[in-house]
N, C-alpha and C. Protein backbone atom coordinates (compact mmCIF):
# COMPACT_ATOMS: atom_id res chain seq x y z
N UNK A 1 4.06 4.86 -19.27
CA UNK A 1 3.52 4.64 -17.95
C UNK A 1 2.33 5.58 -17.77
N UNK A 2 1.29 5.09 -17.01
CA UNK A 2 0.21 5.72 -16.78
C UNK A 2 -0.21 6.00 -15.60
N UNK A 3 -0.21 7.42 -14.70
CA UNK A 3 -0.40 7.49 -13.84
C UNK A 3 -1.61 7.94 -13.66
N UNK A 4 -2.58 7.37 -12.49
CA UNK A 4 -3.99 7.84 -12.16
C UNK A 4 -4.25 7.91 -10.57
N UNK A 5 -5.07 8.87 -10.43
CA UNK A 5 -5.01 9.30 -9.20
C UNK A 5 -6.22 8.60 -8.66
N UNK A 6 -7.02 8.21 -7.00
CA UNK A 6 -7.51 7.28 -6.94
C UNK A 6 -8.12 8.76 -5.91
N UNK A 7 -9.41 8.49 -5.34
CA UNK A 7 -10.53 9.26 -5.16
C UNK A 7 -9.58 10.13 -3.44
N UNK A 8 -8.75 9.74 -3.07
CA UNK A 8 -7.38 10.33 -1.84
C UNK A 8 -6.72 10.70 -3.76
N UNK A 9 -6.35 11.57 -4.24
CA UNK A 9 -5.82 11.80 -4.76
C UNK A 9 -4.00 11.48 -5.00
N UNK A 10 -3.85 11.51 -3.64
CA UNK A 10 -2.20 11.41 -3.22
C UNK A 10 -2.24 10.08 -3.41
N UNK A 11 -2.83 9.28 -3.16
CA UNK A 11 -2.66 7.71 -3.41
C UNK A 11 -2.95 7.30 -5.17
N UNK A 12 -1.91 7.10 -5.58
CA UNK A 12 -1.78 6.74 -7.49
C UNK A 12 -1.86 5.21 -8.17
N UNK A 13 -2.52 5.44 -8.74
CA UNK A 13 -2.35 3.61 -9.63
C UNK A 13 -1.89 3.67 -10.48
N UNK A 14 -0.61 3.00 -10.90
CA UNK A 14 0.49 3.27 -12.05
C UNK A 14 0.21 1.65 -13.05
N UNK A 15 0.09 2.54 -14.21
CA UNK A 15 0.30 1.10 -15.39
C UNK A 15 1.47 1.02 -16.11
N UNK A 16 2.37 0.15 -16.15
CA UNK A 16 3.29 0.22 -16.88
C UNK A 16 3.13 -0.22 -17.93
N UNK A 17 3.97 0.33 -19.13
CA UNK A 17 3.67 -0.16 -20.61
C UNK A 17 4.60 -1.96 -20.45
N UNK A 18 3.63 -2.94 -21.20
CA UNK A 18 4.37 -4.22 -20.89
C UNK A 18 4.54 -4.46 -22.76
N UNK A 19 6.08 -4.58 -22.92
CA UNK A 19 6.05 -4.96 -24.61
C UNK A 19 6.30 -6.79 -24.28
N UNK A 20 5.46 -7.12 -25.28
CA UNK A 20 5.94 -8.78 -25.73
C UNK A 20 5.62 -9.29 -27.18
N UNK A 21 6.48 -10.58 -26.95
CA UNK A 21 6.68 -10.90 -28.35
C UNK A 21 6.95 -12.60 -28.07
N UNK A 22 7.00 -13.15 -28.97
CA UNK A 22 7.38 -14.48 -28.79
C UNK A 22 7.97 -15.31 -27.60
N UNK A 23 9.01 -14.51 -27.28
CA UNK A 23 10.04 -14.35 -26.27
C UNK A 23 9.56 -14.37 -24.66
N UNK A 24 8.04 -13.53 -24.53
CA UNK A 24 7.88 -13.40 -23.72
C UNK A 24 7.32 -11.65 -23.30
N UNK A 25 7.70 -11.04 -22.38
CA UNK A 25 7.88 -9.31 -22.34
C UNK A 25 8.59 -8.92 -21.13
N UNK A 26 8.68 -7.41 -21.63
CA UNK A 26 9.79 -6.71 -21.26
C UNK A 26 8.79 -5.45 -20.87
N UNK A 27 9.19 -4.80 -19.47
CA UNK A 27 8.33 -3.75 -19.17
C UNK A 27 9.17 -3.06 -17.83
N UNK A 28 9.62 -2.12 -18.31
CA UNK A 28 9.98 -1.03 -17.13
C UNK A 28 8.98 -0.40 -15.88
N UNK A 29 9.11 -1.43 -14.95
CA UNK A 29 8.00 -0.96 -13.51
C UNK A 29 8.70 0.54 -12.85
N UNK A 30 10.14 0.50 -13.19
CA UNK A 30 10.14 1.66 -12.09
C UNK A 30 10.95 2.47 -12.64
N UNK A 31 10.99 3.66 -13.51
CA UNK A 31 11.80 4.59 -13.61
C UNK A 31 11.75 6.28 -13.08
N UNK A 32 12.75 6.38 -12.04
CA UNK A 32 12.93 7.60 -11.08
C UNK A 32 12.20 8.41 -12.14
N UNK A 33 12.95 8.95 -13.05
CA UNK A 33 12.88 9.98 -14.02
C UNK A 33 11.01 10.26 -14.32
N UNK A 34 10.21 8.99 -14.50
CA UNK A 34 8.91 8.75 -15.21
C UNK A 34 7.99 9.18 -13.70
N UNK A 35 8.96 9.15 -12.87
CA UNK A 35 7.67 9.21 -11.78
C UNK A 35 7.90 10.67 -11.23
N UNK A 36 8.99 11.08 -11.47
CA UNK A 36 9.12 12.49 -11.29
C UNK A 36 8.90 13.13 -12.16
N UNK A 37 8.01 12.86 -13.28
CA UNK A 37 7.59 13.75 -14.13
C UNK A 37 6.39 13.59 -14.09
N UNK A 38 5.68 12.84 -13.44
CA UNK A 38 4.21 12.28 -13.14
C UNK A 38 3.87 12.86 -11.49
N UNK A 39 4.89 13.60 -11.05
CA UNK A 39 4.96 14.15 -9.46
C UNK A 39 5.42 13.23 -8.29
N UNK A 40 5.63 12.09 -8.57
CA UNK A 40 5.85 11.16 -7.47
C UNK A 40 7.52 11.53 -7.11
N UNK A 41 8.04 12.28 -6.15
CA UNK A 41 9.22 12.75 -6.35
C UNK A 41 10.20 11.62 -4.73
N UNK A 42 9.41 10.62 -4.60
CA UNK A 42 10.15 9.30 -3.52
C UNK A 42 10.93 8.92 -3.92
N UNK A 43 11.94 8.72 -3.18
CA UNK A 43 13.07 8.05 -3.56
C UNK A 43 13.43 6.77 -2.81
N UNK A 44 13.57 5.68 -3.15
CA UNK A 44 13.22 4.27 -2.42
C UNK A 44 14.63 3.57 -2.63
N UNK A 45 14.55 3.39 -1.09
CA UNK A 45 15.93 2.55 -0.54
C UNK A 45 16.20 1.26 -0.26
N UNK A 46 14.13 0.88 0.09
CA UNK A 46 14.77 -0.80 -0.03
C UNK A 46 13.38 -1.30 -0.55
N UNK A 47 13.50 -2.99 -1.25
CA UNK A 47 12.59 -3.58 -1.52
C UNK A 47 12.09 -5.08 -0.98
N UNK A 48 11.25 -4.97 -0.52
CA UNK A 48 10.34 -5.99 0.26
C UNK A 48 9.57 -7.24 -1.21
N UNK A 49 9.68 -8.45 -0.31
CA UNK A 49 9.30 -9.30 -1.06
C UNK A 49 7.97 -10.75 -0.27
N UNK A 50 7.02 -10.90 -0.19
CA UNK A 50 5.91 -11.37 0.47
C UNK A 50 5.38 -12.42 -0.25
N UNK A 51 5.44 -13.62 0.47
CA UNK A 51 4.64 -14.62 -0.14
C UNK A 51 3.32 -15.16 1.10
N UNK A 52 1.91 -15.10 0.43
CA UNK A 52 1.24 -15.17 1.01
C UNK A 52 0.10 -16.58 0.94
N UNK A 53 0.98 -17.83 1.16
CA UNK A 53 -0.23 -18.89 0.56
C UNK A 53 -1.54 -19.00 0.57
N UNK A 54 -2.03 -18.69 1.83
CA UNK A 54 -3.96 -18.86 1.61
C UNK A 54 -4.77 -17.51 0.36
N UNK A 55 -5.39 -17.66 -0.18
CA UNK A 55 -6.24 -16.44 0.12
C UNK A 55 -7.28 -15.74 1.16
N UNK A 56 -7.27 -14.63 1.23
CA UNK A 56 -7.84 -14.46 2.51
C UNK A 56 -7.11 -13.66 3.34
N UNK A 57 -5.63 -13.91 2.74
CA UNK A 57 -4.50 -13.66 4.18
C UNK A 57 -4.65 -11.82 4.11
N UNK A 58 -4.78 -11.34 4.87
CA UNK A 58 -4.51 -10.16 5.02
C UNK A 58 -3.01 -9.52 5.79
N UNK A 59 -2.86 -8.59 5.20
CA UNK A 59 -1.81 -8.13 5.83
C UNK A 59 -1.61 -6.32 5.97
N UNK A 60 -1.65 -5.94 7.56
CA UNK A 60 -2.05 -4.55 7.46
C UNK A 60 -2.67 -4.81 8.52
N UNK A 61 -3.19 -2.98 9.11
CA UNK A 61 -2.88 -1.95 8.30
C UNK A 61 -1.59 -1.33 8.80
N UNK A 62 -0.23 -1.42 8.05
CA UNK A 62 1.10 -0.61 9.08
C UNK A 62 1.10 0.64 8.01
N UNK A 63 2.07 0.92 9.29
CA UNK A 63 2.68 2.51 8.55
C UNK A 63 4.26 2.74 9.83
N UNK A 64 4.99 3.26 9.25
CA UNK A 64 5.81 4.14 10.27
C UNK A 64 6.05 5.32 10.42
N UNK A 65 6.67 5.69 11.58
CA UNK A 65 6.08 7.24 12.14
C UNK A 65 7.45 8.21 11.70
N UNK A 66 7.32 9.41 11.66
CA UNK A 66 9.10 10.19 11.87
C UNK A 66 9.37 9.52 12.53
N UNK A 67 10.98 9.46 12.63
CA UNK A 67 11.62 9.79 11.14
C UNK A 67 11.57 9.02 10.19
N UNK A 68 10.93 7.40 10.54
CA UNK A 68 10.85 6.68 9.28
C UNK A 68 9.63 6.57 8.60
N UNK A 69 9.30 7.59 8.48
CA UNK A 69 8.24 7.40 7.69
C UNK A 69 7.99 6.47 6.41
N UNK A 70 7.31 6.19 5.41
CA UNK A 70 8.01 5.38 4.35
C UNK A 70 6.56 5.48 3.42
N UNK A 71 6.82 5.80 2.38
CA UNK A 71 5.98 5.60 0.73
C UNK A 71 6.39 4.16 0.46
N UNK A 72 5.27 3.74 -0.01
CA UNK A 72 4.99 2.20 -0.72
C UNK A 72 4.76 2.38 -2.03
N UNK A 73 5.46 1.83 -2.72
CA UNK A 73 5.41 1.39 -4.33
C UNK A 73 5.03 0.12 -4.39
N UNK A 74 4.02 -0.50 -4.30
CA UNK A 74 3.51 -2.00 -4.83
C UNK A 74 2.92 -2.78 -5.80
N UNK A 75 3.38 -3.94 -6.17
CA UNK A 75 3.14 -4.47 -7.58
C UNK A 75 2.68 -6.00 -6.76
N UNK A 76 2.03 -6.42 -7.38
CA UNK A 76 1.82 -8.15 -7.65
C UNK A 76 2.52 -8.43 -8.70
N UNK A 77 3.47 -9.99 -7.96
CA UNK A 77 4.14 -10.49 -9.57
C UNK A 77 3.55 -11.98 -9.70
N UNK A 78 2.60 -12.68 -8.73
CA UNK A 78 1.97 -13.13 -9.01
C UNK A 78 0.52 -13.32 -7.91
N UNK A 79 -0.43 -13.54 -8.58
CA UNK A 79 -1.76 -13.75 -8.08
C UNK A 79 -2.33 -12.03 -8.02
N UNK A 80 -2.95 -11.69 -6.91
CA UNK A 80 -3.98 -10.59 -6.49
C UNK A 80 -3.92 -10.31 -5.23
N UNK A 81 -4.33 -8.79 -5.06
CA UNK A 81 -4.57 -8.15 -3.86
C UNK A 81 -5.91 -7.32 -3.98
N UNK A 82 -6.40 -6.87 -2.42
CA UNK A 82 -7.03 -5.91 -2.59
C UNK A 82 -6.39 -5.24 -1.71
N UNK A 83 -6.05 -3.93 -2.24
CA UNK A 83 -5.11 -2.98 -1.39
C UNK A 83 -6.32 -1.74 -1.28
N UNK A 84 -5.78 -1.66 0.43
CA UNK A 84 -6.45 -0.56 1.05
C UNK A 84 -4.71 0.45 1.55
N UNK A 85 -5.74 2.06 1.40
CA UNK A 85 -4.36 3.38 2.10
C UNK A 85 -5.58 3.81 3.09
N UNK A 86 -5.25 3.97 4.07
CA UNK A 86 -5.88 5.17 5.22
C UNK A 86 -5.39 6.20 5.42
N UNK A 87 -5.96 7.69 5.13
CA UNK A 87 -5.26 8.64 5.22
C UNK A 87 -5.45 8.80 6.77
N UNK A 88 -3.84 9.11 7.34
CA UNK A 88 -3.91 9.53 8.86
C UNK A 88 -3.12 10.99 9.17
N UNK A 89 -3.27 11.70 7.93
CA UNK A 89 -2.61 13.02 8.30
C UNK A 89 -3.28 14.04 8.63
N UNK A 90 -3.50 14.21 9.92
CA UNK A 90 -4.20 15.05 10.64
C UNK A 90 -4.17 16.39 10.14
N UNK A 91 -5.72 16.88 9.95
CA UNK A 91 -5.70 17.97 8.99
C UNK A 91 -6.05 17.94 7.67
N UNK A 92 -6.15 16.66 6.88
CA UNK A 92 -6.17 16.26 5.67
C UNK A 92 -7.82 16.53 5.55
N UNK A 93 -7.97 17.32 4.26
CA UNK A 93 -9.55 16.90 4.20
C UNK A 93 -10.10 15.67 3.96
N UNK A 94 -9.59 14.81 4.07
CA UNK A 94 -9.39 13.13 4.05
C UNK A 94 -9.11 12.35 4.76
N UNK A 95 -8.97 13.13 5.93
CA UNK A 95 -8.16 12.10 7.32
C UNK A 95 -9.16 11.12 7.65
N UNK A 96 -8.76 10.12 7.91
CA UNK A 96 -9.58 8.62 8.29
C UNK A 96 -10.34 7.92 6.92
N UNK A 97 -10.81 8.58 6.23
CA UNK A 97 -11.05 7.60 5.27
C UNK A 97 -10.31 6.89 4.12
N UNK A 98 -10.10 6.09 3.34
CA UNK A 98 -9.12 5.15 2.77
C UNK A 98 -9.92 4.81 1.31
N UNK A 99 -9.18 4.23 0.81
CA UNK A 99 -9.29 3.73 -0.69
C UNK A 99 -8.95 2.60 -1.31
N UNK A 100 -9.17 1.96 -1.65
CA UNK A 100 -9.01 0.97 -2.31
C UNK A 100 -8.26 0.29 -3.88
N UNK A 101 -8.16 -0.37 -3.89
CA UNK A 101 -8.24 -0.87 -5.45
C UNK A 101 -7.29 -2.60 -5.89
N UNK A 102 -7.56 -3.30 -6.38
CA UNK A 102 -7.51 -4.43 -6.89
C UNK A 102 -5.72 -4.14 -7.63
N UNK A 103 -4.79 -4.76 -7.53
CA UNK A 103 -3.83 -4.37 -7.61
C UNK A 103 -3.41 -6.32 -7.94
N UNK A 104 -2.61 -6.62 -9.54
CA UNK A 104 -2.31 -7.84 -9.58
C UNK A 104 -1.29 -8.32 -10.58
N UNK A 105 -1.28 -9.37 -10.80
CA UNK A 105 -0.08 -9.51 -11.70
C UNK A 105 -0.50 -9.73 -13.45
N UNK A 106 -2.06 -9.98 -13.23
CA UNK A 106 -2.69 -10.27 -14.69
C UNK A 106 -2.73 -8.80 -14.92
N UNK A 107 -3.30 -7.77 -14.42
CA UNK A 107 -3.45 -6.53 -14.72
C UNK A 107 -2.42 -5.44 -15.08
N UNK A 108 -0.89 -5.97 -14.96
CA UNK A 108 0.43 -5.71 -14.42
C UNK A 108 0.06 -3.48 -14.35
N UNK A 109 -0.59 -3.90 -13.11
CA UNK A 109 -0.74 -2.38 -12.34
C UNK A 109 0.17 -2.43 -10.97
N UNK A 110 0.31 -1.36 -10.34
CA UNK A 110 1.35 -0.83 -9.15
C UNK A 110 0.05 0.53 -8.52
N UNK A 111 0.35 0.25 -7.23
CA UNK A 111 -0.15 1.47 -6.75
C UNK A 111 0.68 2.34 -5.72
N UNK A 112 0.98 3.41 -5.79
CA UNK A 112 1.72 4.09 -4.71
C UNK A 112 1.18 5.07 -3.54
N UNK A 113 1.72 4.77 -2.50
CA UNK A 113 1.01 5.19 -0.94
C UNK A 113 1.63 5.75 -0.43
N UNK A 114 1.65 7.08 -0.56
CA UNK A 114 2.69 8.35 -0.05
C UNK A 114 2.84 8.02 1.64
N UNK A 115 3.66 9.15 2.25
CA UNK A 115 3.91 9.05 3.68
C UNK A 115 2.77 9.16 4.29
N UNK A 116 2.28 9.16 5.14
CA UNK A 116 0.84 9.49 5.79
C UNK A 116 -0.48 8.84 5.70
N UNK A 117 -0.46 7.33 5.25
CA UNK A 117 -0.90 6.69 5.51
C UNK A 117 -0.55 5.06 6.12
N UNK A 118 -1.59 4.88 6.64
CA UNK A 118 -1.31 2.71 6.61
C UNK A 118 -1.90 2.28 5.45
N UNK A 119 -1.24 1.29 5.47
CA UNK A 119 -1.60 0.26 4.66
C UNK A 119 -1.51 -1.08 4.76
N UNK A 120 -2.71 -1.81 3.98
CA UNK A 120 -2.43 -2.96 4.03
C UNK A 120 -3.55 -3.61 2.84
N UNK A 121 -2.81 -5.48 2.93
CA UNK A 121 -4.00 -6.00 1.63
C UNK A 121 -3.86 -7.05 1.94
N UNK A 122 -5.42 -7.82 1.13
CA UNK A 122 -5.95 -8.76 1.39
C UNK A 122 -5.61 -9.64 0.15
N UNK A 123 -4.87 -10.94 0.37
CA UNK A 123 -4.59 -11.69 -1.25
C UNK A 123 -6.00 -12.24 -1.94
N UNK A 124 -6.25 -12.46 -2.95
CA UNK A 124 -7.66 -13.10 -3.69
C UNK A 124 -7.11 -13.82 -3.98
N UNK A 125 -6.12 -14.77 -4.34
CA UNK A 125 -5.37 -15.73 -5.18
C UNK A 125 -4.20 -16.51 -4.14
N UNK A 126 -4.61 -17.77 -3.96
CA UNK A 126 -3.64 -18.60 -3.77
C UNK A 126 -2.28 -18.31 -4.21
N UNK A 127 -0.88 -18.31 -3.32
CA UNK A 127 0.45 -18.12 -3.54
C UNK A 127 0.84 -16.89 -4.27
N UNK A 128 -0.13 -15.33 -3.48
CA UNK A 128 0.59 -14.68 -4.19
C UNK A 128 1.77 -13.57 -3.84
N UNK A 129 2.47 -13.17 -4.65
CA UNK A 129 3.53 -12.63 -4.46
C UNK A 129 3.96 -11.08 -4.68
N UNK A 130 4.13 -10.31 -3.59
CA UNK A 130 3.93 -8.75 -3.60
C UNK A 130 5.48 -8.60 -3.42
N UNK A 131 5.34 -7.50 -4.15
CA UNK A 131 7.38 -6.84 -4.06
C UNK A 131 6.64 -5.29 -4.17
N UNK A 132 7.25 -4.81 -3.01
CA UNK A 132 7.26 -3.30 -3.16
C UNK A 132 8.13 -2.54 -2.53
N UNK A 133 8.61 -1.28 -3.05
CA UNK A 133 9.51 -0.46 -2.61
C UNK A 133 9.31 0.45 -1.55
N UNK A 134 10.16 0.84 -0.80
CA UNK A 134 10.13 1.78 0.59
C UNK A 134 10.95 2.88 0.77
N UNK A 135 10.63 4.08 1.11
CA UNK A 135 11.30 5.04 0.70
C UNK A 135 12.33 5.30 2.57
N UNK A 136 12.04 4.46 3.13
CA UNK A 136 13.01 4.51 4.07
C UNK A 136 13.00 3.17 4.42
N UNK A 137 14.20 2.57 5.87
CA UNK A 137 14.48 1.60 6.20
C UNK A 137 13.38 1.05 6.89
N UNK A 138 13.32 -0.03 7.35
CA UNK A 138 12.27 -0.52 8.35
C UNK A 138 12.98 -0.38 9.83
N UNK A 139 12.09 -0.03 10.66
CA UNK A 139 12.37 0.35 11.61
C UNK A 139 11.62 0.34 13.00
N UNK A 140 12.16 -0.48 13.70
CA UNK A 140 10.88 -1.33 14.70
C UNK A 140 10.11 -0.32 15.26
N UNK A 141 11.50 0.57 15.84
CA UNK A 141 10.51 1.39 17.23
C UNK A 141 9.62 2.61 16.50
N UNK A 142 10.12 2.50 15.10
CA UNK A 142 8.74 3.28 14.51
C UNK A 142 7.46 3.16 13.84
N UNK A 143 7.34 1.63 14.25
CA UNK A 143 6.25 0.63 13.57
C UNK A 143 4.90 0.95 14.13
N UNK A 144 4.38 1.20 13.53
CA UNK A 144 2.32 1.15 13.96
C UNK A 144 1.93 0.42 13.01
N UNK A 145 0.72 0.57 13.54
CA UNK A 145 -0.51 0.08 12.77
C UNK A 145 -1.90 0.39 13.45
N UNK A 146 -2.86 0.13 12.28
CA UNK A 146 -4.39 0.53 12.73
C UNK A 146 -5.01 -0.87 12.44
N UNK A 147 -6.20 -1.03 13.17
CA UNK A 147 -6.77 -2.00 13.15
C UNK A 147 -7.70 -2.43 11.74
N UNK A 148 -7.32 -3.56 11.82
CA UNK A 148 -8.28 -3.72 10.07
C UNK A 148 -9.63 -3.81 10.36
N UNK A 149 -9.91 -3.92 11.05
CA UNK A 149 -11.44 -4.55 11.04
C UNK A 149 -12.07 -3.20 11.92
N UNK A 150 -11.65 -1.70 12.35
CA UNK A 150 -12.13 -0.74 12.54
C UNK A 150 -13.61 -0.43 12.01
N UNK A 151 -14.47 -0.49 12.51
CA UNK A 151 -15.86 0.04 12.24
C UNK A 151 -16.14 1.33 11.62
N UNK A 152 -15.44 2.03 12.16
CA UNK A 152 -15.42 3.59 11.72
C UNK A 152 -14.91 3.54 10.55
N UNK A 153 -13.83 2.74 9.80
CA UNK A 153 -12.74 2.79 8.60
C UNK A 153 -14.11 1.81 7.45
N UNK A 154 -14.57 1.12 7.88
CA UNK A 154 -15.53 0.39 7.08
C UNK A 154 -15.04 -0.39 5.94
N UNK A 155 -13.99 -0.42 5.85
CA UNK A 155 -13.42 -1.33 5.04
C UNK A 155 -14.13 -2.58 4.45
N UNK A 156 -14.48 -2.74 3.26
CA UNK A 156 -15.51 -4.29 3.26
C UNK A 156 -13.78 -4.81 2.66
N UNK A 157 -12.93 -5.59 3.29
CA UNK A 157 -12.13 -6.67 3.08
C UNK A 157 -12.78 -7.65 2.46
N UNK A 158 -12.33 -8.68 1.62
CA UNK A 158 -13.22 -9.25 0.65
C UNK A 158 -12.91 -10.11 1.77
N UNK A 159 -12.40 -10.81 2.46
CA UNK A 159 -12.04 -12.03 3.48
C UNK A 159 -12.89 -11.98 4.70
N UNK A 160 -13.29 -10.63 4.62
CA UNK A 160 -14.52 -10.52 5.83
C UNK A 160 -13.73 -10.87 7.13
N UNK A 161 -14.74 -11.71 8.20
CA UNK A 161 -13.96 -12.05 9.33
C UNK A 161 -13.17 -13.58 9.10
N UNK A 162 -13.35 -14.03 7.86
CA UNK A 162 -12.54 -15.67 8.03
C UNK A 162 -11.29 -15.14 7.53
N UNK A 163 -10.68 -13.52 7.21
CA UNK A 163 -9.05 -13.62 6.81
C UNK A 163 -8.26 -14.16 7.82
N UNK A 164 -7.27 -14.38 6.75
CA UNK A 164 -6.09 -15.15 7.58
C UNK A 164 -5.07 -13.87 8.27
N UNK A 165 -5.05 -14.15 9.45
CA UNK A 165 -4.18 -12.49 10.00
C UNK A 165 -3.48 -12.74 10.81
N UNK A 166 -2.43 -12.03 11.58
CA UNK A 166 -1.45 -12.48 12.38
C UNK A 166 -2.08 -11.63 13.74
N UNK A 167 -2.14 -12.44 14.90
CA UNK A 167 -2.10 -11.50 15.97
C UNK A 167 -1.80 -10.33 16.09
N UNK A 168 -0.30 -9.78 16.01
CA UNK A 168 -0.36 -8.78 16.17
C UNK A 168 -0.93 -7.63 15.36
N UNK A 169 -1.17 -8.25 14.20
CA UNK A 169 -2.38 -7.44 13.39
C UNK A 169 -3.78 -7.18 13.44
N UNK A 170 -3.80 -8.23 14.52
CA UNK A 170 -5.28 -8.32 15.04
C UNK A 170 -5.72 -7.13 16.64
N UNK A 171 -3.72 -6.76 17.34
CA UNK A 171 -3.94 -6.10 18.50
C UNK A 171 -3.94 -4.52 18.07
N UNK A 172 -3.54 -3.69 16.83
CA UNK A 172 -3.31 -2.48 16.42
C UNK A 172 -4.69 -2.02 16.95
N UNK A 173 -4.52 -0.19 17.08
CA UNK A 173 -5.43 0.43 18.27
C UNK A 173 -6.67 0.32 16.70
N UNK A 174 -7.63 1.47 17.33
CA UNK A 174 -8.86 1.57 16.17
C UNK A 174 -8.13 3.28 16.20
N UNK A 175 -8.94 3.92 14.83
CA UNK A 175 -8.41 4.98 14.51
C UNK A 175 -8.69 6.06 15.59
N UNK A 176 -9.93 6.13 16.47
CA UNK A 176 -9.90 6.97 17.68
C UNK A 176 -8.84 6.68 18.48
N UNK A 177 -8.63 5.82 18.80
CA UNK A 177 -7.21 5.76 19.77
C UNK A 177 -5.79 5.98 19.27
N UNK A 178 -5.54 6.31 18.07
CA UNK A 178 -4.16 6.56 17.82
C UNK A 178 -3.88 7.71 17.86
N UNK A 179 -2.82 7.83 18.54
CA UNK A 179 -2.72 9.39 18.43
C UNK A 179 -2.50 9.87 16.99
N UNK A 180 -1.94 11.34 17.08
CA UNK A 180 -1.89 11.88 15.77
C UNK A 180 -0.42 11.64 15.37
N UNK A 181 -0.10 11.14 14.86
CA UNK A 181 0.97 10.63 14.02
C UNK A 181 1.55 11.55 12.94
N UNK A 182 0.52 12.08 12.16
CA UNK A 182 1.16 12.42 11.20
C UNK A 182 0.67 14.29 11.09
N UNK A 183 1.02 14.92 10.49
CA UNK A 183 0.15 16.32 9.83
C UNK A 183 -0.02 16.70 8.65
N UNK A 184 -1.16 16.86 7.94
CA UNK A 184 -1.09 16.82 6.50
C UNK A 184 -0.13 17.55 5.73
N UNK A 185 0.62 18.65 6.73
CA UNK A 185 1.87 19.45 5.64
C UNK A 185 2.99 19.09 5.73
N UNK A 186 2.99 17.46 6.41
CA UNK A 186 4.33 17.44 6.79
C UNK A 186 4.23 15.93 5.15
N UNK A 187 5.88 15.96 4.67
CA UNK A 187 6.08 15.85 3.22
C UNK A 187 5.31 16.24 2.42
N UNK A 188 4.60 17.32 2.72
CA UNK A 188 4.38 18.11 1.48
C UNK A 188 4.97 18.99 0.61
């Protein structure tokens, strides 16, 4: 497994080794042990599964607050994303700006999004399919989100303004209006 750190450092793009053979292949996406020796020391309780037919569709930007905070482990198992993290840990020499990266099932890459940010992504590929892990439960009354289309966040979304989005993803505040949510020493 290959871990690389993405220009937010705390936010990682993981490659897993994929073996194949006639048969097909065989590739270990998630072992506790490999990621705690690579520093990722989350421990994930449940896994989410997303099917997104258009391309275009965006989805994001959430996050949840204490006590449920929650790290994202995400993979494409089929089609493409473009995954954006916003750092919102107040104090961070990084707070408000975000990162990117192309995350899919041809590439078989994973990227992981520690506590203290939102997130969210935009599919490039018709019918595709995201599974990722959460290091706590989901939990309504601790649900946010930031607005995708924030001016200040500058995000170029490849879907521009024709993504496909859900209302309430469309009502999340802009990053001046949220309060402070998080503090950069908190899970550190």
């Amino acid at each position: 497994m290959q871990v690389t750190s993405l220009e937010i450092p705390d936010v990682r793009l993981i490659a897993a080794v994929k073996h194949g053979d006639h048969r097909g292949f065989f590739s270990e996406t998630y072992s506790r042990r490999a990621f705690a020796d690579a520093g990722i020391a989350a421990v994930f309780v449940q896994d989410n599964h997303s099917l997104s037919a258009a391309p275009g569709t965006l989805r994001g930007l959430h996050f949840q607050t204490l006590p449920h905070a929650q790290a994202k482990l995400l993979r494409v198992v089929r089609g493409a994303v473009f995954d954006v993290a916003v750092d919102l840990r107040w104090g961070s020499p990084t707070y408000g700006r975000h990162v990117s990266a192309v995350i899919s099932a041809a590439a078989w890459n994973q990227i992981y999004v520690p506590v203290g940010f939102a997130h969210g992504f935009c599919t490039l590929e018709p019918d595709t399919e995201v599974l990722y892990k959460v290091t706590d439960f989901y939990a309504p009354a601790a649900e946010g989100g930031l607005r995708w289309d924030d001016p200040d966040l500058a995000i170029a979304w490849p879907a521009g303004a024709g993504a496909v989005i859900s209302e309430r993803d469309r009502a999340w505040p802009r990053l001046r209006d949220l309060s402070r949510v998080f503090h950069y020493d908190q899970g550190r």
